[in-house]
PDB file of N, CA and C in Angstrom:
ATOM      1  N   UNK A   1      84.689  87.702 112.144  1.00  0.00           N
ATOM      2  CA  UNK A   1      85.650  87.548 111.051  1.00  0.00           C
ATOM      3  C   UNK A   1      86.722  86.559 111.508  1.00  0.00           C
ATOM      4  N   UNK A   2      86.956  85.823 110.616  1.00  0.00           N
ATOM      5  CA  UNK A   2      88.579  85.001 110.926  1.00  0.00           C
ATOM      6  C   UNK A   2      89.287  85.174 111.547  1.00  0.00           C
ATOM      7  N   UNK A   3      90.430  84.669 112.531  1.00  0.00           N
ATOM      8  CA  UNK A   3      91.438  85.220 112.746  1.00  0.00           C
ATOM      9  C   UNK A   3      92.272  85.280 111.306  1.00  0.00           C
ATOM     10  N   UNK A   4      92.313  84.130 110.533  1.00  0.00           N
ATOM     11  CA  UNK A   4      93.823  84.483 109.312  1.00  0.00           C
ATOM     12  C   UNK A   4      93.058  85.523 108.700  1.00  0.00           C
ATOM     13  N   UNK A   5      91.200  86.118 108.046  1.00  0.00           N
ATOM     14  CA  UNK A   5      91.075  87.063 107.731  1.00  0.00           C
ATOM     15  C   UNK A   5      91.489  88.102 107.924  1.00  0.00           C
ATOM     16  N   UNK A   6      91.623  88.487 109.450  1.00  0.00           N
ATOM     17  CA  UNK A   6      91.637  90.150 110.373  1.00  0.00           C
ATOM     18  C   UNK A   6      93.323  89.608 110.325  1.00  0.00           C
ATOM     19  N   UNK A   7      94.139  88.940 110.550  1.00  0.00           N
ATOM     20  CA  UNK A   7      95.361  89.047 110.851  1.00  0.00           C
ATOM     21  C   UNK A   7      96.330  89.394 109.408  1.00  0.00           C
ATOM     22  N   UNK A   8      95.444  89.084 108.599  1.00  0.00           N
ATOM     23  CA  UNK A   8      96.031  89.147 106.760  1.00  0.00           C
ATOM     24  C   UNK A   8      95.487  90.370 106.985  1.00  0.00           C
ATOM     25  N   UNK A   9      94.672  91.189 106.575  1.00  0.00           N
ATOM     26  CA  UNK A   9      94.137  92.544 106.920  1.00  0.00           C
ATOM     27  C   UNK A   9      94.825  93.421 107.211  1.00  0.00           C
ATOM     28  N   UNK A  10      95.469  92.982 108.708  1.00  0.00           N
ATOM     29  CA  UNK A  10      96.868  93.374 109.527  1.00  0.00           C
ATOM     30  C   UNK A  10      97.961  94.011 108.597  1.00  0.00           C
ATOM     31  N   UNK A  11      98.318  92.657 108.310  1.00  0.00           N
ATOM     32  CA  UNK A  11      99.739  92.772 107.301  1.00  0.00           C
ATOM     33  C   UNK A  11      99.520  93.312 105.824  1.00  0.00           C
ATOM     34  N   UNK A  12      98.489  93.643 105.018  1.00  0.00           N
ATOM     35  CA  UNK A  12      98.312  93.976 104.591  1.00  0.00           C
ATOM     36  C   UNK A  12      98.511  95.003 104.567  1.00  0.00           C
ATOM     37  N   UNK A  13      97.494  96.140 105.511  1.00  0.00           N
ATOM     38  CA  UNK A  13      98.059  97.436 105.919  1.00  0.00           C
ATOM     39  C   UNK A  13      99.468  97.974 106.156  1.00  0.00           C
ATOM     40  N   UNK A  14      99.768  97.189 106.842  1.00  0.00           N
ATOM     41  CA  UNK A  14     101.331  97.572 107.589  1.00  0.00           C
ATOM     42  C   UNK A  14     102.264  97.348 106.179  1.00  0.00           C
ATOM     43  N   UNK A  15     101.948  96.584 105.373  1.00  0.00           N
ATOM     44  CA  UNK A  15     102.911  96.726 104.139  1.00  0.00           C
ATOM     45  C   UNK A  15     102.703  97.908 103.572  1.00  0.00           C
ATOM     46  N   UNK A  16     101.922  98.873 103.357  1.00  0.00           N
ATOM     47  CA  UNK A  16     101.854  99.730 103.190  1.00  0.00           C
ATOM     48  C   UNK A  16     103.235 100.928 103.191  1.00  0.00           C
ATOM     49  N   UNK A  17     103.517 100.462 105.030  1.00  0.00           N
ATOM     50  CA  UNK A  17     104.464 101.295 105.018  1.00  0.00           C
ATOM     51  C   UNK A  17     106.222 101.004 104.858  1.00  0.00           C
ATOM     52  N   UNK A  18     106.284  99.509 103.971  1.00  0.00           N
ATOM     53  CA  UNK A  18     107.272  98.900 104.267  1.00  0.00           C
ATOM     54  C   UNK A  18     108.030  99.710 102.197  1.00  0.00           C
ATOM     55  N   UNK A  19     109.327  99.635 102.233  1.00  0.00           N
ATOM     56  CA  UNK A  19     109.818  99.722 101.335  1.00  0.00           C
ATOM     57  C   UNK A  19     109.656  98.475  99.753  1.00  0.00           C
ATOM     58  N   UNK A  20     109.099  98.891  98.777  1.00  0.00           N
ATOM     59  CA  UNK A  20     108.685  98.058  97.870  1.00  0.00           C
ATOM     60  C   UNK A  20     109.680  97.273  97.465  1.00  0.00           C
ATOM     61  N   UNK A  21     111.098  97.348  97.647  1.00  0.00           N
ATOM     62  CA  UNK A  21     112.423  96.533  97.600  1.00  0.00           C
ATOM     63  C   UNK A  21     112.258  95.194  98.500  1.00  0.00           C
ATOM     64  N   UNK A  22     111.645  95.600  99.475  1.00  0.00           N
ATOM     65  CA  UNK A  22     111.403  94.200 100.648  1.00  0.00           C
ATOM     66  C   UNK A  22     109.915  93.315 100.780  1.00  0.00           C
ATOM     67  N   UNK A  23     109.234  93.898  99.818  1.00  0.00           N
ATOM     68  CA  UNK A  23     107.546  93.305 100.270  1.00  0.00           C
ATOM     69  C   UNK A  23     106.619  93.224  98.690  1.00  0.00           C
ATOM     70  N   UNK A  24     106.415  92.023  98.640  1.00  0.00           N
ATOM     71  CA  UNK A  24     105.715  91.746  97.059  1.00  0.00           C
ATOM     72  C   UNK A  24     104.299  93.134  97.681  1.00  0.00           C
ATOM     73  N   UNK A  25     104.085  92.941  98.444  1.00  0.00           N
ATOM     74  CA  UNK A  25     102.303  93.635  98.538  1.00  0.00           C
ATOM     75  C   UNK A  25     103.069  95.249  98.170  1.00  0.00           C
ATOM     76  N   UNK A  26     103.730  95.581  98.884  1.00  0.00           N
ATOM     77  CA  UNK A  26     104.651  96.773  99.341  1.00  0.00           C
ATOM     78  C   UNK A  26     104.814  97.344  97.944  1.00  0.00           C
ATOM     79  N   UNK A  27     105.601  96.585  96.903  1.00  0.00           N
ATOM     80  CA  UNK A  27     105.597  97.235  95.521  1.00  0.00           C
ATOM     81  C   UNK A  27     104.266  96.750  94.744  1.00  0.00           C
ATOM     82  N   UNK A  28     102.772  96.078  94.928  1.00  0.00           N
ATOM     83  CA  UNK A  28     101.943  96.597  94.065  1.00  0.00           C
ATOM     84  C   UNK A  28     101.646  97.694  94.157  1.00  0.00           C
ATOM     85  N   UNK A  29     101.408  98.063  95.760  1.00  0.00           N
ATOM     86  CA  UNK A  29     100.925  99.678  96.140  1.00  0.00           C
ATOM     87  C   UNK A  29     102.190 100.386  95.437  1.00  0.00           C
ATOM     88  N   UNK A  30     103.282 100.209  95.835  1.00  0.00           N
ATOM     89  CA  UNK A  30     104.196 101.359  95.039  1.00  0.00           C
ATOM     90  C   UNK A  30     103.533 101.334  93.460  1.00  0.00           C
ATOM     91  N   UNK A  31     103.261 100.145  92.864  1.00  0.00           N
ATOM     92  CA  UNK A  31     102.900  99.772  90.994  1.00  0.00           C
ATOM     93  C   UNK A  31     101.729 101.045  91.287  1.00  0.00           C
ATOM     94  N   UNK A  32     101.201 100.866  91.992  1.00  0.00           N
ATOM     95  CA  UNK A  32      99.642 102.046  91.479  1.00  0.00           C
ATOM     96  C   UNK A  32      98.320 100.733  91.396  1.00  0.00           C
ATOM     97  N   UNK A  33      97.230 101.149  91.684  1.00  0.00           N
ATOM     98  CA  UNK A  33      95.738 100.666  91.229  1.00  0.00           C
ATOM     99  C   UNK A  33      95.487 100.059  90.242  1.00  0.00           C
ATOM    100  N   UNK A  34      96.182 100.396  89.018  1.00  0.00           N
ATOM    101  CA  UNK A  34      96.512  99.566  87.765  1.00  0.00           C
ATOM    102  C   UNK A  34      96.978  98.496  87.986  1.00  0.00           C
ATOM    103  N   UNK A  35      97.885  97.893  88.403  1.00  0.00           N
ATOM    104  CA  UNK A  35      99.009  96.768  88.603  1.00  0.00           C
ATOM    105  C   UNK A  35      98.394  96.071  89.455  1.00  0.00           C
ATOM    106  N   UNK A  36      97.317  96.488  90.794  1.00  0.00           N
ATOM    107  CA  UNK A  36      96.808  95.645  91.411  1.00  0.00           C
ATOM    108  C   UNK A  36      95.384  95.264  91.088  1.00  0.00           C
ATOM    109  N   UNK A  37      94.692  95.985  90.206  1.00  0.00           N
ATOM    110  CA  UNK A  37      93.632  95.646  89.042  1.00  0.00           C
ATOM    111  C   UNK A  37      93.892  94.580  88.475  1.00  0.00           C
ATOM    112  N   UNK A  38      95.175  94.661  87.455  1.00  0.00           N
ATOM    113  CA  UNK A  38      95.879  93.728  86.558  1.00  0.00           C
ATOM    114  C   UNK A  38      96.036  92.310  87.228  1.00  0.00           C
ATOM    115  N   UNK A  39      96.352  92.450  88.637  1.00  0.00           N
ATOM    116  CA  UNK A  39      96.654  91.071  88.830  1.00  0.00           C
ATOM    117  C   UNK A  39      95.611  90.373  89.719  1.00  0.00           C
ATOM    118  N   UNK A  40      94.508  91.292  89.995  1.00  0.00           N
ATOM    119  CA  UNK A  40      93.001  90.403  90.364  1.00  0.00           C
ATOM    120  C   UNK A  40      92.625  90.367  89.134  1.00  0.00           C
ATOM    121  N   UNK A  41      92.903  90.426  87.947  1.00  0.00           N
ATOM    122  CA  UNK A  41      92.324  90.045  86.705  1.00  0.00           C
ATOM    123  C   UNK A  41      93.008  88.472  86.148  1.00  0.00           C
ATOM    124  N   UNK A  42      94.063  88.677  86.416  1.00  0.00           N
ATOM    125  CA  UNK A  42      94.730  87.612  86.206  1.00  0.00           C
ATOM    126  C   UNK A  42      94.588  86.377  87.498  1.00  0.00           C
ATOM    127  N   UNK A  43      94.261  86.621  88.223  1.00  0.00           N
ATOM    128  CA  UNK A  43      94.004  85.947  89.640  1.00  0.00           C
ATOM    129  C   UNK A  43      92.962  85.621  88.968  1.00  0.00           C
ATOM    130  N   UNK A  44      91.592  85.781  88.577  1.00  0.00           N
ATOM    131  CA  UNK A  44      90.486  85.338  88.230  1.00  0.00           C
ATOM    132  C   UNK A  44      90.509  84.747  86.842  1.00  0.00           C
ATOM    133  N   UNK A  45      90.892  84.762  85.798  1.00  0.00           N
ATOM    134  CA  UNK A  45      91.001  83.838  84.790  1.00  0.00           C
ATOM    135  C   UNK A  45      91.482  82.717  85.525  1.00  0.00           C
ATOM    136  N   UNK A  46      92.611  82.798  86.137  1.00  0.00           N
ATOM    137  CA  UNK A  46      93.461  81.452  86.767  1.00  0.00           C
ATOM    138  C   UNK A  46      92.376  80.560  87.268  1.00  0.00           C
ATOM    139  N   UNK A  47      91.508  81.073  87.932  1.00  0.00           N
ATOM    140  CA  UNK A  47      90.849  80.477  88.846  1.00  0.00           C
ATOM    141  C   UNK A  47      89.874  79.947  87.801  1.00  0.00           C
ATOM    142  N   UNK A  48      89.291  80.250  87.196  1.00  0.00           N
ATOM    143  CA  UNK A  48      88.190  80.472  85.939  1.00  0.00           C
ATOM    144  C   UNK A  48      88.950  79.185  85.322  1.00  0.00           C
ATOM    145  N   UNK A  49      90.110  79.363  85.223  1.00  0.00           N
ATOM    146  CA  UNK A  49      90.243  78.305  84.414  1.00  0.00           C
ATOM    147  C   UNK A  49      90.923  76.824  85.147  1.00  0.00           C
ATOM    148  N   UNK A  50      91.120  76.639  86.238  1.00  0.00           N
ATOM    149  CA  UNK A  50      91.209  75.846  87.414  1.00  0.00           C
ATOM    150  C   UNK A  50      89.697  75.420  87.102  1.00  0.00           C
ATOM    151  N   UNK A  51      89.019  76.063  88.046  1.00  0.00           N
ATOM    152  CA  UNK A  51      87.381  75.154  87.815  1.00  0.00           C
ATOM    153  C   UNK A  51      87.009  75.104  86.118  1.00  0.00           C
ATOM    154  N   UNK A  52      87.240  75.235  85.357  1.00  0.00           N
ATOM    155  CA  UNK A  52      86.547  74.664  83.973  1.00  0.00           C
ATOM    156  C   UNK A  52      87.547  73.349  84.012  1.00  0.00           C
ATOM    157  N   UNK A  53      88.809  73.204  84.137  1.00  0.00           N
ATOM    158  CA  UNK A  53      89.819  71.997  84.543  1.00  0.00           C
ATOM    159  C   UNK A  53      89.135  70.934  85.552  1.00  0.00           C
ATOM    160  N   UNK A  54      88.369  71.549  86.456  1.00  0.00           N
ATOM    161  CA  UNK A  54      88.020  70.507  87.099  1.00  0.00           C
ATOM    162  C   UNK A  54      88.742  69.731  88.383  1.00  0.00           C
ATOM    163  N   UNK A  55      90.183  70.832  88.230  1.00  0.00           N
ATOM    164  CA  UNK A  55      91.110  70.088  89.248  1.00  0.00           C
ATOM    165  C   UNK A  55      90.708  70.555  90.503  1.00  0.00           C
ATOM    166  N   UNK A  56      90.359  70.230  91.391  1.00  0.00           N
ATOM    167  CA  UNK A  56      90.320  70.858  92.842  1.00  0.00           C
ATOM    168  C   UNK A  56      90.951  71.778  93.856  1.00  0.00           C
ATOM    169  N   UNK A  57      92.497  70.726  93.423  1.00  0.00           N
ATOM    170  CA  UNK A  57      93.367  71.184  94.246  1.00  0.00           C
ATOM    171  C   UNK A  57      93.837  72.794  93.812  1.00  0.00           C
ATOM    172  N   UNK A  58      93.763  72.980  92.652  1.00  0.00           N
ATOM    173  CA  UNK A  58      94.139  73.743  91.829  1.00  0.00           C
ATOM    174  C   UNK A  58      93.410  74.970  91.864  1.00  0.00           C
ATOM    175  N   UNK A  59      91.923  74.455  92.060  1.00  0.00           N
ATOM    176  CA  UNK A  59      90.793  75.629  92.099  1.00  0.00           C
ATOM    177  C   UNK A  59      91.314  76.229  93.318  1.00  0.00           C
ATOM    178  N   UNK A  60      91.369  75.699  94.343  1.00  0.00           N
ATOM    179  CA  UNK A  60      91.365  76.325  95.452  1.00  0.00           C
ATOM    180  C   UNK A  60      92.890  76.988  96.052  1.00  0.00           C
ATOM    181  N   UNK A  61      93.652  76.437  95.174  1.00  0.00           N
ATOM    182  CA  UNK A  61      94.990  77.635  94.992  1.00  0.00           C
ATOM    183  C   UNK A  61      94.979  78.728  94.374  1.00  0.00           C
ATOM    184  N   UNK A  62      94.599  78.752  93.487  1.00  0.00           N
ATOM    185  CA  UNK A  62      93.889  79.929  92.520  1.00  0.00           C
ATOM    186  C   UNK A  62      93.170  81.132  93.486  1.00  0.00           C
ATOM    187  N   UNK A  63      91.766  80.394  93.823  1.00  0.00           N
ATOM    188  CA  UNK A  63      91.153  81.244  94.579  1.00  0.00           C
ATOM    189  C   UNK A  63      91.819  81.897  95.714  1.00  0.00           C
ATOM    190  N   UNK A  64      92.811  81.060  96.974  1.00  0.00           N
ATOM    191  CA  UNK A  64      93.266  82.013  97.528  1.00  0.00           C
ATOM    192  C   UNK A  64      94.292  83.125  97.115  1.00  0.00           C
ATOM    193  N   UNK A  65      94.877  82.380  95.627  1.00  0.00           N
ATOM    194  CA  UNK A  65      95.342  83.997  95.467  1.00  0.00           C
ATOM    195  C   UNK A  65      94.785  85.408  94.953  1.00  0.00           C
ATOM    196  N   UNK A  66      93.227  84.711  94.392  1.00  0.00           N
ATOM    197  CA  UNK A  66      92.615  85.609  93.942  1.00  0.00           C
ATOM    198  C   UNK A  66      91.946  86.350  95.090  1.00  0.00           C
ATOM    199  N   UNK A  67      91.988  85.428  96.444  1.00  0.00           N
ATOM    200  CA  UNK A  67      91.228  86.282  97.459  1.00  0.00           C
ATOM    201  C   UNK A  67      92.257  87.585  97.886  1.00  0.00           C
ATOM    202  N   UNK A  68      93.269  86.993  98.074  1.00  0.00           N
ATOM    203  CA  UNK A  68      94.879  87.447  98.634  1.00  0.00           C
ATOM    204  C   UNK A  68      94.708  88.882  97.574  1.00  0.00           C
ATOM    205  N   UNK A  69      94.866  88.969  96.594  1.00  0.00           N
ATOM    206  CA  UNK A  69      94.931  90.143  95.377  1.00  0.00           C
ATOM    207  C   UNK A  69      93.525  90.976  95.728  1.00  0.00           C
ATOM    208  N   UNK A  70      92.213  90.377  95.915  1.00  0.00           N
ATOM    209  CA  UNK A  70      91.241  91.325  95.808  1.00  0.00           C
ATOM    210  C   UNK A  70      91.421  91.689  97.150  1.00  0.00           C
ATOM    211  N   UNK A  71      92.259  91.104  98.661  1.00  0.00           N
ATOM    212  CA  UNK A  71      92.638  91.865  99.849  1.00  0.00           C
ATOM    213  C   UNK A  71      93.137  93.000  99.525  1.00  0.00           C
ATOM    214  N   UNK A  72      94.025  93.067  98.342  1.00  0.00           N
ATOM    215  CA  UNK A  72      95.207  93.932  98.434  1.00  0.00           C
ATOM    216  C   UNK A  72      94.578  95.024  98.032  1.00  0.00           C
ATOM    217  N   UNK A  73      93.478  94.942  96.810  1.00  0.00           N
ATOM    218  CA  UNK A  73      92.849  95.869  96.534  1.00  0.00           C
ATOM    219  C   UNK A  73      91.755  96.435  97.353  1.00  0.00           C
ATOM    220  N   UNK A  74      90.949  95.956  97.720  1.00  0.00           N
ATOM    221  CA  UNK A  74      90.471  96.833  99.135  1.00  0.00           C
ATOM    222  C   UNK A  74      91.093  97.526 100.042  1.00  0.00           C
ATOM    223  N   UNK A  75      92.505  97.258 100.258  1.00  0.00           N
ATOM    224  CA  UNK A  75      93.310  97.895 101.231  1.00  0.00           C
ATOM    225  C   UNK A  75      94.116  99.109 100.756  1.00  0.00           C
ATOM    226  N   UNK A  76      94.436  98.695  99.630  1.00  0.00           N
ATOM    227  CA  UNK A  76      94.515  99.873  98.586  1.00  0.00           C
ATOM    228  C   UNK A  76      93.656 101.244  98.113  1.00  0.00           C
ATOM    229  N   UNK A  77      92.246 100.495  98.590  1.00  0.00           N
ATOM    230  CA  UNK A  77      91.285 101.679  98.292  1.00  0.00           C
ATOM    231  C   UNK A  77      90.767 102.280  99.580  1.00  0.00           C
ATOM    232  N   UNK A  78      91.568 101.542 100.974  1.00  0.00           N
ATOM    233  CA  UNK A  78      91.145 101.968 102.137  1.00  0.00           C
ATOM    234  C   UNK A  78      90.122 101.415 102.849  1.00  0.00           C
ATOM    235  N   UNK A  79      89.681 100.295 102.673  1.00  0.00           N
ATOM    236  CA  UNK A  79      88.668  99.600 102.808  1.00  0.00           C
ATOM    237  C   UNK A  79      89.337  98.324 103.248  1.00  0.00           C
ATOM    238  N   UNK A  80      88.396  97.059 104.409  1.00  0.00           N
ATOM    239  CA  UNK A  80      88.564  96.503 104.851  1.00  0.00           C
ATOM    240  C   UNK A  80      88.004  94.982 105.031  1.00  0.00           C
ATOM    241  N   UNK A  81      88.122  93.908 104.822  1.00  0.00           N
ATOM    242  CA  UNK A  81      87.718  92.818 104.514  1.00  0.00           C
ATOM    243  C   UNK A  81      86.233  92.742 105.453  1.00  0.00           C
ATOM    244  N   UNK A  82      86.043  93.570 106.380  1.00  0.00           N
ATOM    245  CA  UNK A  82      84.944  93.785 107.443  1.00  0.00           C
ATOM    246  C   UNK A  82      83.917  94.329 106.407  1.00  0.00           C
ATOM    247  N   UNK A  83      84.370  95.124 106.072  1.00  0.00           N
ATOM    248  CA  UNK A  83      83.056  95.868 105.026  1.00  0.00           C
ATOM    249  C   UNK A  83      82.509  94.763 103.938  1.00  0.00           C
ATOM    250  N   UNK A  84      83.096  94.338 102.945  1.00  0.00           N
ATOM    251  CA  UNK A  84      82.706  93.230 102.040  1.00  0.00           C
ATOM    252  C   UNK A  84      81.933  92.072 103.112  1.00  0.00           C
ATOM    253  N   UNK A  85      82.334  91.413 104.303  1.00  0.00           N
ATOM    254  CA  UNK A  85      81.451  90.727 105.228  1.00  0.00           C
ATOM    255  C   UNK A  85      80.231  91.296 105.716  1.00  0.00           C
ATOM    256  N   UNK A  86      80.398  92.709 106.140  1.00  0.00           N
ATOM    257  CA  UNK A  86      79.022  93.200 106.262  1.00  0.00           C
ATOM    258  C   UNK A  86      78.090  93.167 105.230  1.00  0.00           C
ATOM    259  N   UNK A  87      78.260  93.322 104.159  1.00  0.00           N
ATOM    260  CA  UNK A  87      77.698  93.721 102.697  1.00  0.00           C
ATOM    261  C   UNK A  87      77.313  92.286 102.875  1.00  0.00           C
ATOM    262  N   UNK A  88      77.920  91.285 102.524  1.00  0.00           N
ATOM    263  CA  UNK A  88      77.596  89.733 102.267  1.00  0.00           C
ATOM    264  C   UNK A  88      76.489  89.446 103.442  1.00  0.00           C
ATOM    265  N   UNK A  89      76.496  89.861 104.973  1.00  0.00           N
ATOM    266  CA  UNK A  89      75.722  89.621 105.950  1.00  0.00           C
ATOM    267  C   UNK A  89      74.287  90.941 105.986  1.00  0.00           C
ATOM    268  N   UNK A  90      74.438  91.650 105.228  1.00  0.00           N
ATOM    269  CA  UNK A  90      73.174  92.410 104.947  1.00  0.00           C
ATOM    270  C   UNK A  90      72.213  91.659 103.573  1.00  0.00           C
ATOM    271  N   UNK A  91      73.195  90.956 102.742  1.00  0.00           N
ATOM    272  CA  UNK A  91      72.211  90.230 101.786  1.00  0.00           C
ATOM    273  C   UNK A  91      72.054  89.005 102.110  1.00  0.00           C
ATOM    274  N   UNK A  92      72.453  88.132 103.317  1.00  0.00           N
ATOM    275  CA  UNK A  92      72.519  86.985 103.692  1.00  0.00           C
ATOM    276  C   UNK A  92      71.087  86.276 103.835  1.00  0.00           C
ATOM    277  N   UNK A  93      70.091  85.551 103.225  1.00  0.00           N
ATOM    278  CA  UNK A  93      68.740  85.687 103.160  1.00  0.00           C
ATOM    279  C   UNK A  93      67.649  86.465 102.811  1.00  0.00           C
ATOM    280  N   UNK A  94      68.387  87.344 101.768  1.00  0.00           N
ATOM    281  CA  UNK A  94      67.763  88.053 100.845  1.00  0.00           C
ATOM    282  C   UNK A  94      67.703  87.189  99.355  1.00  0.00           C
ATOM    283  N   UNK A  95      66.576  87.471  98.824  1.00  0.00           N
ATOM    284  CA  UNK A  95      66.853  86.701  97.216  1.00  0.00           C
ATOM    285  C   UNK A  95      67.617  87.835  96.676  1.00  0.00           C
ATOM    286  N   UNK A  96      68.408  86.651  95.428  1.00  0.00           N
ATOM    287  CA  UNK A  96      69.469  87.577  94.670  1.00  0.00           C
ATOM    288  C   UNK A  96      68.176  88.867  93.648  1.00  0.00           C
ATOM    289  N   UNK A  97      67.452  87.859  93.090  1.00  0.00           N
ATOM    290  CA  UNK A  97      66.113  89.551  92.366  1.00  0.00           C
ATOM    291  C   UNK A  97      65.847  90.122  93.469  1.00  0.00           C
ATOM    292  N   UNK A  98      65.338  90.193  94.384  1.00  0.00           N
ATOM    293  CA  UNK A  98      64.651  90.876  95.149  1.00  0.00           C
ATOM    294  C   UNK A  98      66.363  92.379  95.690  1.00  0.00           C
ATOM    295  N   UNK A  99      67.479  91.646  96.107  1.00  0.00           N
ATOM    296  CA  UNK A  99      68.354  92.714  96.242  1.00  0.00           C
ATOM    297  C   UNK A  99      68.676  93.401  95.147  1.00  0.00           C
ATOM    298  N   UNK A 100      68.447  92.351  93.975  1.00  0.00           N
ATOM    299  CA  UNK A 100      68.682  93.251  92.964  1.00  0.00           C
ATOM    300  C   UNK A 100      68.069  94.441  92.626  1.00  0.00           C
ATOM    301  N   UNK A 101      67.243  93.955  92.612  1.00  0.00           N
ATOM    302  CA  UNK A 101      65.865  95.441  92.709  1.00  0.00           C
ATOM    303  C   UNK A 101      65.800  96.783  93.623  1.00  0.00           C
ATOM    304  N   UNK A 102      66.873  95.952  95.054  1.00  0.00           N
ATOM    305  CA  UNK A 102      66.998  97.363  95.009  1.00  0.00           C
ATOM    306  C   UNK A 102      68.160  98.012  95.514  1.00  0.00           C
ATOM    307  N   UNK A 103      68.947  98.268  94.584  1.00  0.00           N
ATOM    308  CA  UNK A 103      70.275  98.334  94.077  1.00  0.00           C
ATOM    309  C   UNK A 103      69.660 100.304  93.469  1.00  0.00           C
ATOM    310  N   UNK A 104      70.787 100.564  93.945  1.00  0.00           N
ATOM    311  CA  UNK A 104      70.272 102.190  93.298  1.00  0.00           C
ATOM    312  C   UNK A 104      70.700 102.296  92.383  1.00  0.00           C
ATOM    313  N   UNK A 105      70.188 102.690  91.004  1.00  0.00           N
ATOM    314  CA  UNK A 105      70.873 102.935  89.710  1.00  0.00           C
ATOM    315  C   UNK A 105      72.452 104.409  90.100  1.00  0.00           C
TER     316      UNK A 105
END
C-alpha cells in the first residue's frame, strides 16, 4: 500500500478522536453515516461531471476528493483502505463475468 494511502488511513482514524469544532473529518463522523454518504455522493457527480467536461485537471481533483470521502467512509464503518486493495488484488486477473458469477446472491 502507499505510503500517502496508509499515512491518510492514519489520520483518518485518529480524527476520530479529535473534537468536531477542530477537524472537517472529525465533524462528518460527529454528522453520522448519512452526511458522509451525502458527500461521497456528491464527490461522485463532481467527478462524473469533470470527466463528461473533459477537463483533466479537474477530473483528477474531483476524484481525489471522492477518494478522500469514500476513505472517510470506510473508516467510519471500521474498515480499512487495506481491505478494498485486497478485494481489488483477489480480482486482479480475473474476468469481470467470470467474478461476476461468482458473487453470492
Amino acid at each position: 500500500m502507499s505510503d500517502t494511502l496508509h499515512q491518510l488511513a492514519e489520520v483518518l482514524e485518529n480524527r476520530k478522536q479529535q473534537p468536531p469544532e477542530q477537524s472537517y473529518v472529525a465533524s462528518l463522523y460527529a454528522k453520522g453515516l448519512d452526511a458522509i454518504l451525502k458527500k461521497v455522493g456528491e464527490e461522485a457527480t463532481e467527478t462524473i461531471i469533470a470527466a463528461k467536461n473533459g477537463n483533466k485537471e479537474q477530473l483528477i481533483y474531483e476524484t481525489a476528493d471522492l477518494w478522500f470521502h469514500c476513505l472517510v467512509m470506510l473508516a467510519d464503518q471500521g474498515l480499512h483502505p487495506r481491505d478494498v486493495l485486497n478485494e481489488l488484488e483477489r480480482r486482479f486477473g480475473l474476468s469481470g463475468l467470470t467474478e461476476k458469477a461468482q458473487r453470492q446472491p
